[in-house]
Protein backbone atom coordinates (compact mmCIF):
# COMPACT_ATOMS: atom_id res chain seq x y z
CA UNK A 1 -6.10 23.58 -20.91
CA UNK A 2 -7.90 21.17 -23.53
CA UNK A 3 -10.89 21.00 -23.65
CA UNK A 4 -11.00 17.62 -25.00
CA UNK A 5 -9.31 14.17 -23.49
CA UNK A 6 -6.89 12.78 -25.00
CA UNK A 7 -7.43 8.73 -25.15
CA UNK A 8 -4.51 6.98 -24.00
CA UNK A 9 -2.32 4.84 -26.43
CA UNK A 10 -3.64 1.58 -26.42
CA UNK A 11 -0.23 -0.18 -26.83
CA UNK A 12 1.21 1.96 -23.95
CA UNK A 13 3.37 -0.41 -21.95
CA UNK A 14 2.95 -3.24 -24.22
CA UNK A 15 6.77 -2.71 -25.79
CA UNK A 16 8.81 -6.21 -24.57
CA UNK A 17 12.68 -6.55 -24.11
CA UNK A 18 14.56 -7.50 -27.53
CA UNK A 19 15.02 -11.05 -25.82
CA UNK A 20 11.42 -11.69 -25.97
CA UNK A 21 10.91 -10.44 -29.42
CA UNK A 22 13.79 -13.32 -30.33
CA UNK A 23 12.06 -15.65 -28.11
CA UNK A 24 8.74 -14.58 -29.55
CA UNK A 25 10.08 -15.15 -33.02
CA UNK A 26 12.07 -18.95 -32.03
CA UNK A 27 8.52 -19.74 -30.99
CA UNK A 28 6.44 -18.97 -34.25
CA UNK A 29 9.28 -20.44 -36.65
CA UNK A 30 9.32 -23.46 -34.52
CA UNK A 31 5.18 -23.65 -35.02
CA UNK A 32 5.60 -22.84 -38.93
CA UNK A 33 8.16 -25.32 -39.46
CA UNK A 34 5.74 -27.94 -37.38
CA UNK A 35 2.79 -27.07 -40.16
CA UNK A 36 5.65 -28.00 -43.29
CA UNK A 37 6.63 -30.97 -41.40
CA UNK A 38 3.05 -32.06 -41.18
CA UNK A 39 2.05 -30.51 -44.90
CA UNK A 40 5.02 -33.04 -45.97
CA UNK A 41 4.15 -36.34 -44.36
CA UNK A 42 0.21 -35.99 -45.62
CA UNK A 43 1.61 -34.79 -49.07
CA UNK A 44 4.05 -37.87 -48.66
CA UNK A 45 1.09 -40.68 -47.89
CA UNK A 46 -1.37 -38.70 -50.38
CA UNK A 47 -1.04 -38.37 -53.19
CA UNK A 48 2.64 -39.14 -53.06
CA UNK A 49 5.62 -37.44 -54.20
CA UNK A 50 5.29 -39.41 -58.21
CA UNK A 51 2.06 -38.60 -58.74
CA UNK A 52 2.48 -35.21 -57.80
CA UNK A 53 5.31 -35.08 -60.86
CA UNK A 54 2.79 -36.87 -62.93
CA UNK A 55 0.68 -34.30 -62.43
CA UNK A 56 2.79 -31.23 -62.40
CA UNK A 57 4.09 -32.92 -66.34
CA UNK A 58 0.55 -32.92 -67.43
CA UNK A 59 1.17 -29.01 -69.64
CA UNK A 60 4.23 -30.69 -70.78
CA UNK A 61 3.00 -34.26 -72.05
CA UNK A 62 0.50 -33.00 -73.85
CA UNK A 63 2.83 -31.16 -76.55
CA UNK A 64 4.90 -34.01 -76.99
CA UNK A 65 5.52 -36.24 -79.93
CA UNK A 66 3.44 -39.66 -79.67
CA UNK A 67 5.33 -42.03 -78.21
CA UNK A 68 7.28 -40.06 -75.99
CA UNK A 69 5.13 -38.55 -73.44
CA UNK A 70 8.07 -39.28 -70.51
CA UNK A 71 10.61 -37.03 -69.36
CA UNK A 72 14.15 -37.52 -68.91
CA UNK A 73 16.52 -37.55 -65.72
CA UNK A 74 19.69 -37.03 -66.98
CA UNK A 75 21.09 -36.89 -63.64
CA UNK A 76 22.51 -39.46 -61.47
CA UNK A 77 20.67 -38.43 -58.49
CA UNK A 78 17.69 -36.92 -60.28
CA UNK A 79 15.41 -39.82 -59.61
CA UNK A 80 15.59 -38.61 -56.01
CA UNK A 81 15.84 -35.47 -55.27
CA UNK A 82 13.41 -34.41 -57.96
CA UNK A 83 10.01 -35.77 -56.36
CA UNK A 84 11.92 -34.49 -52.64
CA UNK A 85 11.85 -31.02 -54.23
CA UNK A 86 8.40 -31.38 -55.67
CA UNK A 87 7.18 -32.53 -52.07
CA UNK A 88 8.50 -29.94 -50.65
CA UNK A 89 7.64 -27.34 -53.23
CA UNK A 90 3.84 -28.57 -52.89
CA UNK A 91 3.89 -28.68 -48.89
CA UNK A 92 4.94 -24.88 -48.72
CA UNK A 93 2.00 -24.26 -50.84
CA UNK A 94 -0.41 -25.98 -48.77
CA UNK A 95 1.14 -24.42 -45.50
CA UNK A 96 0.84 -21.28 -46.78
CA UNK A 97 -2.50 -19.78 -44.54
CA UNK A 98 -0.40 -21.27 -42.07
CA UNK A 99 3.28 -19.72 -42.09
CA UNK A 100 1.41 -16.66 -43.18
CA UNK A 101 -0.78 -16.45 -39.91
CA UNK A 102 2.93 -17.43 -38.44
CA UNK A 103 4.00 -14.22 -39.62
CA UNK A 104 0.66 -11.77 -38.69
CA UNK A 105 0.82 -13.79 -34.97
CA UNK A 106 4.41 -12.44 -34.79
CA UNK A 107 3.35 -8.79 -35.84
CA UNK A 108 0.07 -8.25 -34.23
CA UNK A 109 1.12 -7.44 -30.35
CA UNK A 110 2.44 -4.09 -32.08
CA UNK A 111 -0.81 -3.27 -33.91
CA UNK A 112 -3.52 -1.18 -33.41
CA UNK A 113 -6.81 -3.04 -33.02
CA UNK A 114 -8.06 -1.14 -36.27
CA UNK A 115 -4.50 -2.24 -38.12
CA UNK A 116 -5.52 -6.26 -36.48
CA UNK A 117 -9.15 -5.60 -38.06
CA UNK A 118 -7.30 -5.07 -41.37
CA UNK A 119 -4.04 -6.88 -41.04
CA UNK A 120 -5.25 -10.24 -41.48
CA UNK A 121 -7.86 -10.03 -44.70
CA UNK A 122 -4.86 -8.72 -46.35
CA UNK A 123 -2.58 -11.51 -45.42
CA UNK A 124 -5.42 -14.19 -46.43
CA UNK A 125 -6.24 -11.86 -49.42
CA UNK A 126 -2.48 -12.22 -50.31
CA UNK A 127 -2.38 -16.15 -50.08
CA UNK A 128 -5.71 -16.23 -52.20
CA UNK A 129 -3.62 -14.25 -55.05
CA UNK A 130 -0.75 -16.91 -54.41
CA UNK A 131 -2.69 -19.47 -55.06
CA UNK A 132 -4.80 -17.66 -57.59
CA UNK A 133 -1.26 -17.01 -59.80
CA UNK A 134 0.46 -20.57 -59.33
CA UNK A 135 -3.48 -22.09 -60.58
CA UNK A 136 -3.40 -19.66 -63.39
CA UNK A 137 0.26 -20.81 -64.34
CA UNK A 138 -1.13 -24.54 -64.25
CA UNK A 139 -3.80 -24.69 -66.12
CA UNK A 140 -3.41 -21.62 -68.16
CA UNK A 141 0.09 -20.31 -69.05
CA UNK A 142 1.72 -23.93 -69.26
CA UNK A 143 -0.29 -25.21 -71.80
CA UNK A 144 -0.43 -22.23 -74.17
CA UNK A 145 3.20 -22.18 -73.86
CA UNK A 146 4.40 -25.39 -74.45
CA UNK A 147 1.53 -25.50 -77.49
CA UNK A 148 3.69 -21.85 -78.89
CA UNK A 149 7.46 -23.93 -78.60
CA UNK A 150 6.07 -26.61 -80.46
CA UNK A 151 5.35 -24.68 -83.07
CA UNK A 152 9.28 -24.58 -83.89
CA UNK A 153 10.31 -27.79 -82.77
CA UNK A 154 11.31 -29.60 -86.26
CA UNK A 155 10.48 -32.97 -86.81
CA UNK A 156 13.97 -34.41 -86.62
CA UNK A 157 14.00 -33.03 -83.18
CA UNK A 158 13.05 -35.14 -80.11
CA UNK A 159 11.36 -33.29 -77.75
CA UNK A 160 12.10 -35.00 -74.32
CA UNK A 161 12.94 -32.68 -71.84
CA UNK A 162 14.78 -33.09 -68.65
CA UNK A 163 12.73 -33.40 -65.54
CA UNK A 164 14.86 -31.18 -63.53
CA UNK A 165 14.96 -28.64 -65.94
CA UNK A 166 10.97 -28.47 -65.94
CA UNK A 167 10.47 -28.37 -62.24
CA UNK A 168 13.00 -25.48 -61.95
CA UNK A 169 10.96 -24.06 -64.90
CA UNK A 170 7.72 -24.76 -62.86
CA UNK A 171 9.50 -23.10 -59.47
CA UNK A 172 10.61 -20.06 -61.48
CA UNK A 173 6.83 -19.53 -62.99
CA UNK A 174 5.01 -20.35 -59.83
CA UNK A 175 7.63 -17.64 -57.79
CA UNK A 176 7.28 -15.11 -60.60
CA UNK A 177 3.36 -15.51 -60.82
CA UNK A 178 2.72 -15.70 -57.02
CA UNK A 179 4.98 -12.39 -56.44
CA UNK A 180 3.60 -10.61 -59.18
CA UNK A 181 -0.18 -11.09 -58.43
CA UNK A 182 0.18 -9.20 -54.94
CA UNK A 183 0.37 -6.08 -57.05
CA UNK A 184 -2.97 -5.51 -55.19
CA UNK A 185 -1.58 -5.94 -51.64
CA UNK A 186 1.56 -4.17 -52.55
CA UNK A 187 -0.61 -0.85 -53.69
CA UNK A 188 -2.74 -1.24 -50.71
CA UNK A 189 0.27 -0.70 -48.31
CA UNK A 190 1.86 1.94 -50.54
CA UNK A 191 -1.49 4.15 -50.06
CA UNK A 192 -2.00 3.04 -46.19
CA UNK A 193 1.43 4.05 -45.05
CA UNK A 194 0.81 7.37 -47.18
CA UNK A 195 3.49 7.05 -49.74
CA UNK A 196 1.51 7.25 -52.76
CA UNK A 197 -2.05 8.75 -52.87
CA UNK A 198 -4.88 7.56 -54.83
CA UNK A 199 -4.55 10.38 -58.07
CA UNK A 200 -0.51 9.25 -58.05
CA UNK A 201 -1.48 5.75 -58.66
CA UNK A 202 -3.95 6.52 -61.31
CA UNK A 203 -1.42 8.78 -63.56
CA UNK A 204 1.00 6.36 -63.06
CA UNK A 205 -1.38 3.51 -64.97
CA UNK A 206 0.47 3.99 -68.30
CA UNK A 207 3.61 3.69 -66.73
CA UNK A 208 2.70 0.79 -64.52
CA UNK A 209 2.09 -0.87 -68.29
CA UNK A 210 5.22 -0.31 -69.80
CA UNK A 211 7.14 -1.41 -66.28
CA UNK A 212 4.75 -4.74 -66.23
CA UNK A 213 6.22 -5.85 -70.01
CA UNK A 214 9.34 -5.17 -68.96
CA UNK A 215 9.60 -7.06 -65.59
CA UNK A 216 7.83 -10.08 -67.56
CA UNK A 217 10.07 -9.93 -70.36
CA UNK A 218 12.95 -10.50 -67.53
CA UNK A 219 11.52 -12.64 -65.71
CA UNK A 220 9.37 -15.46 -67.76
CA UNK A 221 11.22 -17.97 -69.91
CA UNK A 222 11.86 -16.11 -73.47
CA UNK A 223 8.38 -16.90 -75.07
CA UNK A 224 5.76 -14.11 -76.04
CA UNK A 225 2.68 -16.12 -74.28
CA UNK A 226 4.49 -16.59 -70.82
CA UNK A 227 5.31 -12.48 -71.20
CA UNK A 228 1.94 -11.70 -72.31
CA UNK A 229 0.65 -14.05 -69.59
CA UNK A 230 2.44 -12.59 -66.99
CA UNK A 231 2.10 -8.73 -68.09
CA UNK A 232 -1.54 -8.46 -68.69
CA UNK A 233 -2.84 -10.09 -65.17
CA UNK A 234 -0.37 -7.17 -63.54
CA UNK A 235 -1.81 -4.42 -65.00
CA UNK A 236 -5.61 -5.83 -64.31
CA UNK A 237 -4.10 -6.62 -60.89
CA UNK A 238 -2.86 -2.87 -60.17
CA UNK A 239 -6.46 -1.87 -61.54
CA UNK A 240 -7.94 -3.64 -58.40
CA UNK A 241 -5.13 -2.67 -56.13
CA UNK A 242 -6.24 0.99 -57.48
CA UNK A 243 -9.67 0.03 -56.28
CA UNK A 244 -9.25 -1.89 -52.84
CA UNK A 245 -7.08 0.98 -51.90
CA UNK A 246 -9.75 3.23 -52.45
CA UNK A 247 -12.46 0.86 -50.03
CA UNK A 248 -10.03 0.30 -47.65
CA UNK A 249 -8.90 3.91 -47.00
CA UNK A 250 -12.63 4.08 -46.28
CA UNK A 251 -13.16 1.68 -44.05
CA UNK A 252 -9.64 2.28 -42.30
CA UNK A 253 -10.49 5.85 -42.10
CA UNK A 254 -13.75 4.85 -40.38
CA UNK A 255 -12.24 2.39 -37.84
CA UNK A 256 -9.92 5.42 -36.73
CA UNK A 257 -12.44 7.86 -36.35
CA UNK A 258 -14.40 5.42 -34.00
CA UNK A 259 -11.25 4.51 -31.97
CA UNK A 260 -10.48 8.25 -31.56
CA UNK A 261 -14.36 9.26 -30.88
């Protein structure tokens, strides 16, 4: 006979039909797709759909040739669809807390209270890197870019690019640069669901280097800043991973012992 009790499962009898999990997940889509809707009509009345593109050319502008600091739409329906896409490019960005909480409200009836505790600094920890990587493409990796092609432009060549071209050259960046900054989250959940340990990630730093130039290299437009841009924040970024993995399997391990004791 033990000598100890064993505490019950908290989420003992807690496991719902598959209906409600599809009812559960109609409900949270339907909320997440009511926070675009309203991300779109205030985007919409402020600052509007052209200024946004105004904006968003700024990088671009700046390294053309004087007198011919507009872009082109060399489609017929270009005109419109372009600032639609750029609406709705920048209202996913600014529901992003939201469809993310969407997401963690949809997971958290089958977590542990400890996991809850946890669960949601990493998903707001994940949007801050979002946005940290889509700012740092902006104001950072644009410029220095566009300033690099320029160097080989020749003279006799008029540098007017098409507008849809550059906003699916913006979408591709702002994708490639959001993704690859949750290196930290994605190390985080390797070490918490106990596929890698700690030592594994650290002998698999030089590694992790040569994999980061390579995934940048087929993934940025074919420019060395973009790649260097791209590879260098990754392999700082799997430094901290390295690091919050370490303070979180501490304070995880912690919040077990307590809910066990």
């Amino acid at each position: 006979m033990s000598t100890a009790e064993e505490k019950p499962d908290e989420l003992a009898g807690t496991e719902q039909p598959f209906v409600a999990h599809l009812v559960e997940l109609r409900d949270r889509l339907i909320k997440a797709l009511y926070g675009l809707v309203i991300a779109v009509i205030l985007l919409a009345i402020w600052p509007g759909a052209s200024q946004l593109i105004d904006w968003l050319a700024i990088p671009i502008r700046n390294h053309m040739p004087p007198g011919t600091k507009q872009l082109i739409a060399t489609g017929v329906f270009s005109p419109f669809f372009i600032p639609l896409k750029v609406l709705m490019m920048a209202a996913v960005l600014l529901a992003l807390p939201w469809l993310f909480y969407q997401a963690w409200a949809f997971i958290a009836p089958g977590l542990y209270s400890h996991e809850k505790r946890f669960a949601l600094p990493l998903i707001i920890f994940g949007s801050l890197l979002a946005y940290s990587g889509i700012a740092f493409v902006q104001f950072f990796v644009l410029d220095r870019m566009f300033g690099f092609i320029q160097q080989f432009t020749p003279e006799t060549v008029a540098a007017t690019p098409d507008i849809a071209s550059y906003v699916e050259t913006l979408l591709g960046l702002y994708l490639a640069f959001g993704l690859a900054f949750q290196v930290p989250i994605v190390v985080i959940l390797l070490v918490k669901v106990g596929l890698v340990s700690i030592d594994k990630l650290k002998s698999f730093r030089s590694y992790f280097i040569v994999l980061s130039f390579i995934i940048a290299a087929v993934i940025t437009p074919p420019d060395v800043v973009s790649q260097l841009a791209l590879a260098i924040p990754m392999c700082l970024l799997y430094e901290v991973g390295i690091w919050a993995s370490v303070l979180f399997l501490k304070k995880t391990g912690a919040a077990e012992e307590k809910t066990s004791g």
